[in-house]
Protein backbone atom coordinates (compact mmCIF):
# COMPACT_ATOMS: atom_id res chain seq x y z
CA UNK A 1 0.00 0.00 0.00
CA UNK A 2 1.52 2.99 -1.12
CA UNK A 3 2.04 6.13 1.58
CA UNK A 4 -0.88 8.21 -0.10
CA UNK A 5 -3.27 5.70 0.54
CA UNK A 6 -2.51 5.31 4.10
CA UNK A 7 -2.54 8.87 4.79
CA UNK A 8 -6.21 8.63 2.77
CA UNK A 9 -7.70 5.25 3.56
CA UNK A 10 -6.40 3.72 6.78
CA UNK A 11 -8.46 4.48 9.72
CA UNK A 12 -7.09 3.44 13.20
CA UNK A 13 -9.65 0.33 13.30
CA UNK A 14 -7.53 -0.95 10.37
CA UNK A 15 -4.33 0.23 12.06
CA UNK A 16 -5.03 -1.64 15.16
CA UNK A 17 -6.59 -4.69 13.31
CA UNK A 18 -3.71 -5.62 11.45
CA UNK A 19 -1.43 -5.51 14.58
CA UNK A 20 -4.31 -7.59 16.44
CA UNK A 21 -4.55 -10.33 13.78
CA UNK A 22 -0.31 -10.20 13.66
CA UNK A 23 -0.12 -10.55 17.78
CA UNK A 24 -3.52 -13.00 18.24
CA UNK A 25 -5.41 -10.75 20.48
CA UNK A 26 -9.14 -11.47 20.79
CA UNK A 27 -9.72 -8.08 21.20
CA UNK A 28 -12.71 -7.04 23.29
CA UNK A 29 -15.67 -4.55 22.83
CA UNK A 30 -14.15 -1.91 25.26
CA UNK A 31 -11.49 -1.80 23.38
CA UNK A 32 -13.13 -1.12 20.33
CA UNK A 33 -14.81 1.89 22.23
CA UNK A 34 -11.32 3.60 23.14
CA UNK A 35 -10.15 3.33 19.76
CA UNK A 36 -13.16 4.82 18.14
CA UNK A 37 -12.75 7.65 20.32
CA UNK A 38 -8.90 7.85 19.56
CA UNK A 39 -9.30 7.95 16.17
CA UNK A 40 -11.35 11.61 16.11
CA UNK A 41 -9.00 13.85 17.82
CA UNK A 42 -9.80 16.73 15.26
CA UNK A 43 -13.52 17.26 16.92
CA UNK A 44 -11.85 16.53 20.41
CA UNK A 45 -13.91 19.73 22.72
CA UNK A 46 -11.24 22.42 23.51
CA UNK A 47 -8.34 20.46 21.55
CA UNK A 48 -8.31 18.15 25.30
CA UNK A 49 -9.38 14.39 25.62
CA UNK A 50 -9.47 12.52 28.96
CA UNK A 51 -9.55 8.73 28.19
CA UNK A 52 -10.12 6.88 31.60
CA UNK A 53 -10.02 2.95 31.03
CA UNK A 54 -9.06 0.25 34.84
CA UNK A 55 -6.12 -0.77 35.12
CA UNK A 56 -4.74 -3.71 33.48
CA UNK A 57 -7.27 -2.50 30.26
CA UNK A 58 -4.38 -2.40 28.58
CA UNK A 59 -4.82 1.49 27.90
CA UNK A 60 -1.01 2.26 27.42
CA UNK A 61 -0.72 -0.58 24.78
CA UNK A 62 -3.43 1.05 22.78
CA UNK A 63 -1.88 4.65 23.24
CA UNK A 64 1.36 3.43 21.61
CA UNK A 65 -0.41 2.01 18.79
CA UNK A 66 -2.30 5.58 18.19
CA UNK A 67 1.29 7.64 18.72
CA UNK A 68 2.47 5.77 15.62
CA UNK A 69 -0.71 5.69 13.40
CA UNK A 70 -1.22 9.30 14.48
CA UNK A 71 2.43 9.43 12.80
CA UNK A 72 2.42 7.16 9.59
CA UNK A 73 -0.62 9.16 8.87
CA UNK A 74 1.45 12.55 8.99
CA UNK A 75 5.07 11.69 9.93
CA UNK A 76 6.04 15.79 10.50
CA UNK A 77 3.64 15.73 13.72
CA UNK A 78 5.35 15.72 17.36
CA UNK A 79 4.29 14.04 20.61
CA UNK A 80 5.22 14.92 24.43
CA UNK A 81 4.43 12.05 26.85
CA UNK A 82 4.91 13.06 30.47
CA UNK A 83 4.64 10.41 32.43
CA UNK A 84 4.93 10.18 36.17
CA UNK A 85 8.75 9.26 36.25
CA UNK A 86 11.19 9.51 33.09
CA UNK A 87 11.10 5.34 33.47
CA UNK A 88 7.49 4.77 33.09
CA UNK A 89 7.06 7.45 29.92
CA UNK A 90 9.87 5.15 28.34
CA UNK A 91 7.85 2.61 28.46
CA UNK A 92 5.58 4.07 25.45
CA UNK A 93 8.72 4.60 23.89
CA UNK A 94 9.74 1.24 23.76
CA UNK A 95 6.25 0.59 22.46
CA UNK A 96 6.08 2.92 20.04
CA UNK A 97 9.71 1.41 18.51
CA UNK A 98 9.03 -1.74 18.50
CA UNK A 99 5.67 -1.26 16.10
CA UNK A 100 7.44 0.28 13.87
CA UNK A 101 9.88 -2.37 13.75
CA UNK A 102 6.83 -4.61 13.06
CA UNK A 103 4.12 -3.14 11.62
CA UNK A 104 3.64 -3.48 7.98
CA UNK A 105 2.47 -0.40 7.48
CA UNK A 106 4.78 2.04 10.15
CA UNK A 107 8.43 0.47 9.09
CA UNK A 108 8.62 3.39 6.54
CA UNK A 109 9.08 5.20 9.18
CA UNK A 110 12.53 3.70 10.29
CA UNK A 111 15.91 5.42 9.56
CA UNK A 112 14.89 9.12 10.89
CA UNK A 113 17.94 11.07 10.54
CA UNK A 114 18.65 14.85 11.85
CA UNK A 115 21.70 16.92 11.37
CA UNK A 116 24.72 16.28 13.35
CA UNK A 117 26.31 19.49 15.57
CA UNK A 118 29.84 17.86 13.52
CA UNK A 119 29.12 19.86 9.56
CA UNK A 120 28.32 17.43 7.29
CA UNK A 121 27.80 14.81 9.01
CA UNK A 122 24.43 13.27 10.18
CA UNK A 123 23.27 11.26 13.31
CA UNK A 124 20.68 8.83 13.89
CA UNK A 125 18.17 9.49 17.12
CA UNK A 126 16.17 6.10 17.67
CA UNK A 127 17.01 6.16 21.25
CA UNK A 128 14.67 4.69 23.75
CA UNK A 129 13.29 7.99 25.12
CA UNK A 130 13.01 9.85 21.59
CA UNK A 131 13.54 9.35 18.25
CA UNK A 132 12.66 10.85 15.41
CA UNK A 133 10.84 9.08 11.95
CA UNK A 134 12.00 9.52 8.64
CA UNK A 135 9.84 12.33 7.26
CA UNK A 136 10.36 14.49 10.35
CA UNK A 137 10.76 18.31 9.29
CA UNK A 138 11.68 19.43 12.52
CA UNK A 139 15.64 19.27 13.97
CA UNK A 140 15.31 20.06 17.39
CA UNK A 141 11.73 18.51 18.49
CA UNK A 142 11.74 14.38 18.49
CA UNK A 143 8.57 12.75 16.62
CA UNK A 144 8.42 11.31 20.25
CA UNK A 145 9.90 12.11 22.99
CA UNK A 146 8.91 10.48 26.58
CA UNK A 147 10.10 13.02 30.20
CA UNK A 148 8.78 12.38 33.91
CA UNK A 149 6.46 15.11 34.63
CA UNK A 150 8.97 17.28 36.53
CA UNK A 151 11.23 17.05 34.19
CA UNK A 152 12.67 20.41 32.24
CA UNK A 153 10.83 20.61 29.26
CA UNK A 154 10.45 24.70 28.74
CA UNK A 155 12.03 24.71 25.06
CA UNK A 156 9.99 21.68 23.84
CA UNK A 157 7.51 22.12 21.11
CA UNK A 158 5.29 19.50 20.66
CA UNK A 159 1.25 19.20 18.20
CA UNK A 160 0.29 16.74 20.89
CA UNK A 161 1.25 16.24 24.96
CA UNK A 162 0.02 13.05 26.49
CA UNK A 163 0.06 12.52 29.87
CA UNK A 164 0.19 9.00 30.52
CA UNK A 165 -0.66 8.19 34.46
CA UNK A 166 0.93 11.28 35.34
CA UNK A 167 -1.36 10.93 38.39
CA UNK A 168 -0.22 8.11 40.63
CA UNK A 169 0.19 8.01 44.72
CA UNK A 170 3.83 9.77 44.63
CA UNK A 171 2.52 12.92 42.76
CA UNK A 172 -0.74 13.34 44.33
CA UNK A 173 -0.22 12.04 47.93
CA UNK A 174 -0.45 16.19 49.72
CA UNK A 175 -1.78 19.14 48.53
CA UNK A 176 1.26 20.70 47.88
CA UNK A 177 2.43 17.86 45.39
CA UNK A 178 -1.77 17.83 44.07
CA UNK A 179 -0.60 21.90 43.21
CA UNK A 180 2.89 21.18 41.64
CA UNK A 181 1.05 18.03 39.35
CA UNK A 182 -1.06 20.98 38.05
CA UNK A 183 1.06 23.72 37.79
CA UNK A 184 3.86 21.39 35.58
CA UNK A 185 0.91 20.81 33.51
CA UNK A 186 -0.26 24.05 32.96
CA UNK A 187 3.39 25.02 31.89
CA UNK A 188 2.66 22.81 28.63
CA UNK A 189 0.23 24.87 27.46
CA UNK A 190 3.22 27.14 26.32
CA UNK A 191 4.73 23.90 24.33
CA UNK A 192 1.59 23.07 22.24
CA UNK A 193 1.54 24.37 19.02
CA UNK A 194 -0.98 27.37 19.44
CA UNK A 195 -4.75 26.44 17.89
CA UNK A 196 -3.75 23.13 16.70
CA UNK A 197 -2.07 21.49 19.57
CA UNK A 198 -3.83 19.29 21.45
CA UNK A 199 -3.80 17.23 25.20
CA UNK A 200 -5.07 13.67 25.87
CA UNK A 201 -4.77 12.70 29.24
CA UNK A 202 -4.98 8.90 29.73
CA UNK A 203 -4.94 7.06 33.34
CA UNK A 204 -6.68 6.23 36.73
CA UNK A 205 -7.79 8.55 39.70
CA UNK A 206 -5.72 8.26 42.75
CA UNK A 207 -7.40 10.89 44.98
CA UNK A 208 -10.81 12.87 45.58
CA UNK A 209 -9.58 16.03 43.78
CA UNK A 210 -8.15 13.92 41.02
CA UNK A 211 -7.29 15.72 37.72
CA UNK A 212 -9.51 13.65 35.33
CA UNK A 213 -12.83 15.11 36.44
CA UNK A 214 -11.54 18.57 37.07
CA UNK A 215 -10.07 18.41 33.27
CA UNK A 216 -13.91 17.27 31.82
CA UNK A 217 -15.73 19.87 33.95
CA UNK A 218 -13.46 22.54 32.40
CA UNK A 219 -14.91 21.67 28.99
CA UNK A 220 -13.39 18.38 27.14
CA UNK A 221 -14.08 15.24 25.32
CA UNK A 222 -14.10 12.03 27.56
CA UNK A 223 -14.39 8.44 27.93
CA UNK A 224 -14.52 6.52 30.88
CA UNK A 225 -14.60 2.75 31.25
CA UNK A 226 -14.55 1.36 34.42
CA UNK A 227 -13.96 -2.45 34.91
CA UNK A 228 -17.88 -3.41 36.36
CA UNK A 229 -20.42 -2.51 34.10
CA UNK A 230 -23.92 -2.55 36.02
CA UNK A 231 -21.96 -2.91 39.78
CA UNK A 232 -24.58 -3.68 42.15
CA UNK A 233 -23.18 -4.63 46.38
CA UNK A 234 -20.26 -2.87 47.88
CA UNK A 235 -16.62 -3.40 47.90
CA UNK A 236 -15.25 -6.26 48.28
CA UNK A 237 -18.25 -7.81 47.34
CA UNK A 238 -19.49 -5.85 44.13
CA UNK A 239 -20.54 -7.90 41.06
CA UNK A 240 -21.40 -6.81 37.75
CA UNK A 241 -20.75 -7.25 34.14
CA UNK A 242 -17.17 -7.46 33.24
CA UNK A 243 -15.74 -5.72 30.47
CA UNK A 244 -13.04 -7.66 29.87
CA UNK A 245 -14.29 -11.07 30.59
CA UNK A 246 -11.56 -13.48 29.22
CA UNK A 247 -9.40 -11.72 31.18
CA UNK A 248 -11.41 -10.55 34.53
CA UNK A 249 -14.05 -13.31 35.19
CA UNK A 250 -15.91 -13.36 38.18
CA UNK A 251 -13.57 -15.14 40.43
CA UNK A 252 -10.70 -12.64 38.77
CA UNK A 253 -13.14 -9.62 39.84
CA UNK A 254 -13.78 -10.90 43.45
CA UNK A 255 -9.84 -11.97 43.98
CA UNK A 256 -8.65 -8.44 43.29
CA UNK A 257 -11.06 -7.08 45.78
CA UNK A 258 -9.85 -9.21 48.51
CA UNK A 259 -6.67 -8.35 47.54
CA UNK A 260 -6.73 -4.78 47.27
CA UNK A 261 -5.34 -2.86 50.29
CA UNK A 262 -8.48 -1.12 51.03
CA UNK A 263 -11.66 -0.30 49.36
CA UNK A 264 -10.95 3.08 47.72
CA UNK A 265 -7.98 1.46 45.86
CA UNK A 266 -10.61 -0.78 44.01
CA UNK A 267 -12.70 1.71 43.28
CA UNK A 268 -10.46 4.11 42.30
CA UNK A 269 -8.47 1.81 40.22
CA UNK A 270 -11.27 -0.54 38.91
CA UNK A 271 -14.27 1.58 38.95
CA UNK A 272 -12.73 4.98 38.13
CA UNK A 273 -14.58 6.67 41.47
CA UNK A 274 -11.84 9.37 42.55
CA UNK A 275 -10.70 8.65 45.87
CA UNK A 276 -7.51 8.45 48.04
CA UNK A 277 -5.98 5.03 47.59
CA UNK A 278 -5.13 4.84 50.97
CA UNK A 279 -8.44 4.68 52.83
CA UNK A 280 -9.70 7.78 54.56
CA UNK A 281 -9.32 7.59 58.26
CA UNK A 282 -12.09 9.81 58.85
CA UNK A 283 -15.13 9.83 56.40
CA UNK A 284 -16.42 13.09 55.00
CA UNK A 285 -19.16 11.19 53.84
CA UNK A 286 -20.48 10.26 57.08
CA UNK A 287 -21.27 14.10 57.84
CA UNK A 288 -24.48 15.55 59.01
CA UNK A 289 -24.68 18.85 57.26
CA UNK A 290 -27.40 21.40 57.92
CA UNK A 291 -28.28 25.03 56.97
CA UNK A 292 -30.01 26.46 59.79
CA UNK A 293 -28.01 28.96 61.94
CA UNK A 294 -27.74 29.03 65.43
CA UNK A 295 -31.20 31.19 67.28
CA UNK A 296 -30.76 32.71 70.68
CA UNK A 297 -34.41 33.40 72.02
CA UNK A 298 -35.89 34.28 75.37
CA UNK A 299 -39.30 32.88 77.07
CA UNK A 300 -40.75 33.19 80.59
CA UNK A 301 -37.75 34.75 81.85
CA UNK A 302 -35.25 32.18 80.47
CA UNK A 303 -32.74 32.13 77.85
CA UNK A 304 -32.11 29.04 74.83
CA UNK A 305 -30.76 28.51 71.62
CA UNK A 306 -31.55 26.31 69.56
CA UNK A 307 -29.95 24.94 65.97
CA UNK A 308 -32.96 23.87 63.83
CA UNK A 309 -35.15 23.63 66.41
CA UNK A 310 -32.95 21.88 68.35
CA UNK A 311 -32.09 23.18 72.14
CA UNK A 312 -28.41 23.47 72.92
CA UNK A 313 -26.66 22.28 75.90
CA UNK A 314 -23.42 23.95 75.69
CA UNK A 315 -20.66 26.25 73.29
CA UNK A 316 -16.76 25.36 73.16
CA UNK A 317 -14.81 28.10 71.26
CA UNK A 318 -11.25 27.06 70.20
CA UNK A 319 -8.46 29.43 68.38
CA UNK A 320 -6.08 27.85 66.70
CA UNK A 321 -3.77 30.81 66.43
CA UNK A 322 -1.80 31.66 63.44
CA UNK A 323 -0.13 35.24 62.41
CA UNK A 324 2.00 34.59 59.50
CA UNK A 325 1.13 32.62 56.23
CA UNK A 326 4.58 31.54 55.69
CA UNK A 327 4.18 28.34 56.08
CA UNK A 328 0.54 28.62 54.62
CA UNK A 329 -1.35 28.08 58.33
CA UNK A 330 -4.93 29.53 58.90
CA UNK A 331 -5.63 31.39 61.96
CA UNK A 332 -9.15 29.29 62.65
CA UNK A 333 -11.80 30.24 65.49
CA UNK A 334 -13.86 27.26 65.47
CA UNK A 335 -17.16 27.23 67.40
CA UNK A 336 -18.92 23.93 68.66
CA UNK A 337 -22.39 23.76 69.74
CA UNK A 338 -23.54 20.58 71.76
CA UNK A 339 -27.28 19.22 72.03
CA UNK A 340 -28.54 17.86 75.63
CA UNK A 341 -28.37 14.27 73.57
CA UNK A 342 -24.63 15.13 72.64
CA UNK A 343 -24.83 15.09 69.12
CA UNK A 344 -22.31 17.79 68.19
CA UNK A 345 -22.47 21.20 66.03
CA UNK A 346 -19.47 22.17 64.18
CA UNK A 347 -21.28 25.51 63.31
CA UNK A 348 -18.18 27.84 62.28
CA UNK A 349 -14.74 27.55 61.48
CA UNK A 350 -13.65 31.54 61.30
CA UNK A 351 -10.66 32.59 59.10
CA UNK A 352 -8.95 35.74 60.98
CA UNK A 353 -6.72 37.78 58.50
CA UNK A 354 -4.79 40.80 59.63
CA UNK A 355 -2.10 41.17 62.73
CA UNK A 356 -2.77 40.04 66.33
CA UNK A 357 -5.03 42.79 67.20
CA UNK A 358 -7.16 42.85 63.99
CA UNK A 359 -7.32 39.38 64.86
CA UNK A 360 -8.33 39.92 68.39
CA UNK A 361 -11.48 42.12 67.05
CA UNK A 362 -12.76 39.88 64.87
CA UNK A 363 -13.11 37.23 68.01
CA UNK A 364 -14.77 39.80 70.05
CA UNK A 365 -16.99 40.19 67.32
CA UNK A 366 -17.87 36.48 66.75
CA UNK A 367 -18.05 36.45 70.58
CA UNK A 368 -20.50 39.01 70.41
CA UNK A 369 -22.54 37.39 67.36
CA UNK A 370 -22.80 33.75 68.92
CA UNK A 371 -22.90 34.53 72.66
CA UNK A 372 -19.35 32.76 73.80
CA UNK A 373 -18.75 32.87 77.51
CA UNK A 374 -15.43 31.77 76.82
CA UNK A 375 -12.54 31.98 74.37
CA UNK A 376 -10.17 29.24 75.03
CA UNK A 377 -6.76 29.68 73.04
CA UNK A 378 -3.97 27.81 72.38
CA UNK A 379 -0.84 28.78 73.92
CA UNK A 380 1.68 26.53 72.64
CA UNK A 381 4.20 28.59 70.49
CA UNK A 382 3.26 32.24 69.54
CA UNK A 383 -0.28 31.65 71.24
CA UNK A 384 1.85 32.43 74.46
CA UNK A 385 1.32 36.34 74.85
CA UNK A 386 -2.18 36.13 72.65
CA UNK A 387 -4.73 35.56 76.20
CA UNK A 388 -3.36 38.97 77.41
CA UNK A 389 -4.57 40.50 73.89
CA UNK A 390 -7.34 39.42 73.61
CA UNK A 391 -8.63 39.89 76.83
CA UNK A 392 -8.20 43.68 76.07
CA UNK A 393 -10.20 43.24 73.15
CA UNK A 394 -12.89 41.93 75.18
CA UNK A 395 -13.07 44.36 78.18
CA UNK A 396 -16.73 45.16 79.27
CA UNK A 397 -18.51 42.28 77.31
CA UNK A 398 -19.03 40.12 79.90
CA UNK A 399 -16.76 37.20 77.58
CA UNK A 400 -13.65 35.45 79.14
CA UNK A 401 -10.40 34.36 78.01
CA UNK A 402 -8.47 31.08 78.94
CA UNK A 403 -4.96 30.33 77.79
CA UNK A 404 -4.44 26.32 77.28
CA UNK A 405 -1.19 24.78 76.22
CA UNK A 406 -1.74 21.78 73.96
CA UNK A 407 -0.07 18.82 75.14
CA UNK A 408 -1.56 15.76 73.25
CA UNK A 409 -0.40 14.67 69.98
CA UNK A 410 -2.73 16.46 67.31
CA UNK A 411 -3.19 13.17 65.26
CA UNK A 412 -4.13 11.42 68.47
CA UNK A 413 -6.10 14.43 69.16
CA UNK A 414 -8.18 14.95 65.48
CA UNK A 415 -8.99 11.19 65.31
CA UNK A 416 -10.35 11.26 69.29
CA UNK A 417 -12.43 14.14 68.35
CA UNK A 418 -13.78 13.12 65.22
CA UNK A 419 -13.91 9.30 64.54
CA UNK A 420 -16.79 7.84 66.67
CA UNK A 421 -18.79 11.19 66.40
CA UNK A 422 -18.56 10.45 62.36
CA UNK A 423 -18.83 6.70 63.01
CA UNK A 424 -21.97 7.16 65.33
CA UNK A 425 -23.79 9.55 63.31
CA UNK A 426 -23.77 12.79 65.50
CA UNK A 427 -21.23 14.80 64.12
CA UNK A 428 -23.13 17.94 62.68
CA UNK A 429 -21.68 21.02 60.73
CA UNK A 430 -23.23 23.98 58.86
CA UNK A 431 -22.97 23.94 54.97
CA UNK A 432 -20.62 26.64 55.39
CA UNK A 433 -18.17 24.66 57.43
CA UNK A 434 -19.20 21.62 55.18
CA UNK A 435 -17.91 24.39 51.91
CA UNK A 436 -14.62 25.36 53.15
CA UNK A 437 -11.21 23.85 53.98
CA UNK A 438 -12.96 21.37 56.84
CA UNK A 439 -14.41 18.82 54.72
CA UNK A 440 -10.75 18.60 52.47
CA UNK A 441 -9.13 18.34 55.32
CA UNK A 442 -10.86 15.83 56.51
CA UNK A 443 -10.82 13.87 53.91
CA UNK A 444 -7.55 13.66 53.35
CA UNK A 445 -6.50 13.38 57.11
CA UNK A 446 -3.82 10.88 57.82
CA UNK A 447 -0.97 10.70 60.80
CA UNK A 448 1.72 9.18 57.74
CA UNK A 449 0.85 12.94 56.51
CA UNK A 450 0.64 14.69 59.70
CA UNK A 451 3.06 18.53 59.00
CA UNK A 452 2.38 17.95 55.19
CA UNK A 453 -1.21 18.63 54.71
CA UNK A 454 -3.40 21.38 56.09
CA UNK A 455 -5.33 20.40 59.65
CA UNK A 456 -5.63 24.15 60.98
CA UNK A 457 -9.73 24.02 60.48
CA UNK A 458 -10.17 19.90 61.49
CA UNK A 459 -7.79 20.75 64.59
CA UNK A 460 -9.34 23.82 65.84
CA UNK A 461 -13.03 21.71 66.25
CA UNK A 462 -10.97 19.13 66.98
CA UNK A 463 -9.51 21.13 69.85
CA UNK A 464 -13.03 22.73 70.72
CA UNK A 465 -14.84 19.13 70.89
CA UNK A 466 -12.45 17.78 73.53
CA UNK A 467 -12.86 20.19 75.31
CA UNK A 468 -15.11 19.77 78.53
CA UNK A 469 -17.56 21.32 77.64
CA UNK A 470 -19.99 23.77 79.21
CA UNK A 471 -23.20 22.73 80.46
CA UNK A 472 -26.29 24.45 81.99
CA UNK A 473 -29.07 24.19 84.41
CA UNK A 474 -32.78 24.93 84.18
CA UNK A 475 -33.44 27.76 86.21
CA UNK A 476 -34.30 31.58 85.14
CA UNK A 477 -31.84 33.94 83.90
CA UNK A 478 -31.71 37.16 85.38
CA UNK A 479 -29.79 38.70 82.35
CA UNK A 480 -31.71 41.41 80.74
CA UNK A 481 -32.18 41.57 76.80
CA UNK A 482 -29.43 44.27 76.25
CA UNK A 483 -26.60 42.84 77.60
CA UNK A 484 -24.22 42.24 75.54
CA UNK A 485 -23.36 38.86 75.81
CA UNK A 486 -26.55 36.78 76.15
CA UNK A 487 -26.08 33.81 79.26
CA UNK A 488 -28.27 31.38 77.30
CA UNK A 489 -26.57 28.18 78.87
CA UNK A 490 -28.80 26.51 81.40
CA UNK A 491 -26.76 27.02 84.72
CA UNK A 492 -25.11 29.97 83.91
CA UNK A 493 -26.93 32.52 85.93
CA UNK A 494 -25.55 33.97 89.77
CA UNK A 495 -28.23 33.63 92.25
CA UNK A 496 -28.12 34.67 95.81
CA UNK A 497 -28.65 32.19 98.58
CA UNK A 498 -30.82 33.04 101.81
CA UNK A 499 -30.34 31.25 105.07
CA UNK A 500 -32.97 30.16 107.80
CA UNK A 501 -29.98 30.14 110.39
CA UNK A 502 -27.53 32.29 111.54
CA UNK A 503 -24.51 30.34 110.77
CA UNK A 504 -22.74 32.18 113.86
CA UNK A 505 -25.24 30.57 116.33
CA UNK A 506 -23.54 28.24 118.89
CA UNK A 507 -26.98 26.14 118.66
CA UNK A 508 -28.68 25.48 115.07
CA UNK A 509 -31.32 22.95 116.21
CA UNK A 510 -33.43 24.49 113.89
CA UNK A 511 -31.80 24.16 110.67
């Protein structure tokens, strides 16, 4: 067949059949599916395809087939693959070199030459992490050419960048190494060939915020194929319709779910769910999220609030304090409401911005707002000369201070606080604590991690929950509707005691 017709004729489907029939694959439906959606990357949405197949589907095989078909149709284009580690990109190398070493219709592209730096003299490039293929116009850009993700690739140029599972534990395990896996692959926007370039990303979640999704809902083409078609029962238990059935049977399907390490590794890796492949120590999930706020109300004389119509026992207030963002810490007031049946309120978790004293007046505020008798702040560190502060800031409202040093281990601490509150149902928090850095951070809470991730909001309520709380009686309150902090806990009035004896009396028969 003569090059012409190839570029004209030959769609992938061909491409990949006569490789198929040459190797003996019985080559299943799902496979069928990726290629289809390979072969169309001129009406890929936004120039970007995410191609999400389970592992083992043999996604990488297929992706070196497409890198050279892509090429024998058009042998001038380029590829980038950025892989997590230089050695795994190589691997599509290696693919890549030895089809066209055996496919009937890629060896014309064998014996790629480029100019030597010596004059006159030429070099050849088939190397195992680039090469280039005979009908390459370009000198100084590979036809392929395979780099670990943090690799320096700034003066690349390249029509297509694949990154092939560039997301795996090691790059996604903290948020700081979630941010660099984005930021080096924002950088090859600035490679691509401007309007024509394109991006496929191919691979499996490995974490909640994983890249896939967040790719599609910026506006892509996609296909995902997860290994259970159908699933029905829960990990590691779940049945349903194999795609791959000569290789993944039922017994296959069950085996690696008894052998996985925990459930969100099969689901992430099988089913394509995004989750953290190590198992969550403490379940977002399992949160009790409400919108009502917190109402502070007065009958016959007494004082309540209530949280959805739901009286309140007692108010912890915790601040984690924090006055530089050096070392990217939030300075969190968190405030935890308890019912009389103990279920837990995890009502606000309070970002303060500015220096020590701003800081100080915006507690005295919140103090103000949700009627805290108490501020209890953590001394350890720079928290030291804070109680003294803020205690000025709160002259005259009736609110009081108390200076703890933190002595437990906050792992010990977060997982105390949190895990049989989640576990048991009665841990509570407002959507707006349920919308801001809590719920991440509780998510992806681990000790292993413990001075890697951010726990300033989880450790703040953390700190608040273990904290005896501070409960009330039943009696009247005496507090009138203008003061300024309202003493809506049962118990927390004065009263004045009168005796029927004169405690001075040598004889108190009558007592």
């Amino acid at each position: 067949m003569k090059k012409g017709d190839v570029k004209s004729d030959v769609t992938f489907a061909m491409f990949f059949s006569m490789w198929a029939v040459q190797m003996g694959w019985d080559v299943p439906a799902f496979h069928w599916q990726m290629i289809q959606f390979l072969d169309r990357p001129k009406t890929w949405k936004n120039n970007t395809a995410v191609l999400q197949v389970f592992r083992g589907g043999s996604k990488s095989t297929i992706l070196g087939l497409w890198i050279v078909y892509m090429l024998v149709k058009d042998p001038t284009l380029r590829f980038l693959v950025l892989s997590a580690d230089h050695l795994t990109a190589k691997k599509i190398t290696a693919d890549c070199l030895s089809i066209i070493n055996r496919h009937p219709l890629a060896v014309e592209l064998k014996g790629g030459k480029r100019k030597s730096k010596v004059k006159g003299k030429e070099e050849g490039t088939w190397q195992a992490d680039r090469f280039f293929v005979k009908g390459s116009t370009d000198a100084r850009n590979p036809s392929v050419a395979a780099h670990g993700i943090n690799s320096n690739i700034t003066s690349s140029r390249a029509d297509y960048v694949v990154f092939d599972d560039t997301e795996v534990p090691k790059t996604v395990a903290t948020l700081d190494l979630r941010e660099s896996l984005r930021r080096k692959m924002s950088e090859t926007n600035h490679i691509l060939i401007p309007q024509t370039g394109r991006t496929l990303l191919v691979g499996t979640p490995h974490t909640y915020d994983s890249i896939y999704p967040e790719t599609i809902k910026m506006g892509c083409s996609s296909l995902s194929l997860p290994l259970l078609d159908n699933p029905e029962g829960d990990f590691p238990y779940m049945t349903g319709q194999s795609r791959w059935e000569a290789n993944f049977d039922d017994a296959t399907v069950s085996q690696r779910q008894l052998k996985s390490k925990s459930r969100s590794e099969f689901l992430s890796q099988y089913q394509l769910i995004p989750m953290r492949i190590e198992d969550s120590i403490l379940d977002p999930a399992l949160l009790k999220v409400y919108e009502d706020d917190v109402i502070f109300s007065i009958g016959n004389g007494i004082w309540g609030a209530t949280i959805g119509g739901v009286e309140l026992a007692s108010v912890t207030a915790f601040w984690d304090v924090a006055l530089s963002k050096a070392r990217g810490d939030d300075s969190v007031l968190a405030i935890v409401f308890v019912d009389h049946a103990g279920k837990i309120y995890v009502h606000r978790c309070i970002v303060l911005t500015g220096d020590v004293y701003e800081q100080c007046k915006q507690i005295a505020q919140a103090a103000t707002d949700y009627n805290l008798p108490v501020i209890i702040v953590e001394t350890n560190g720079i928290g030291s000369f804070v109680p003294q502060i803020l205690l000025e800031a709160t002259r005259n409202k009736g609110i009081g201070v108390d200076g703890r040093a933190t002595t437990s281990n906050k792992g010990i601490r977060i997982i105390e606080a949190f895990e049989t509150p989640l576990s048991g149902g009665f841990l509570n928090v407002s959507s707006e604590v349920y919308n801001s850095k809590f719920t991440t951070q509780i998510r992806d809470f681990s000790p292993k991690t413990m001075g890697k991730e951010p726990d300033d909001f989880i450790d703040s309520a953390a700190s608040a929950i273990s904290n005896e709380p501070i409960r009330i009686g039943l009696s009247s309150c005496p507090m009138t509707i203008n003061d300024p902090v309202v003493r809506w806990r049962q118990g927390s009035e004065q009263f004045q005691a009168k005796m029927d004896y004169d405690p001075f009396a040598r004889d108190n028969d009558q007592r």
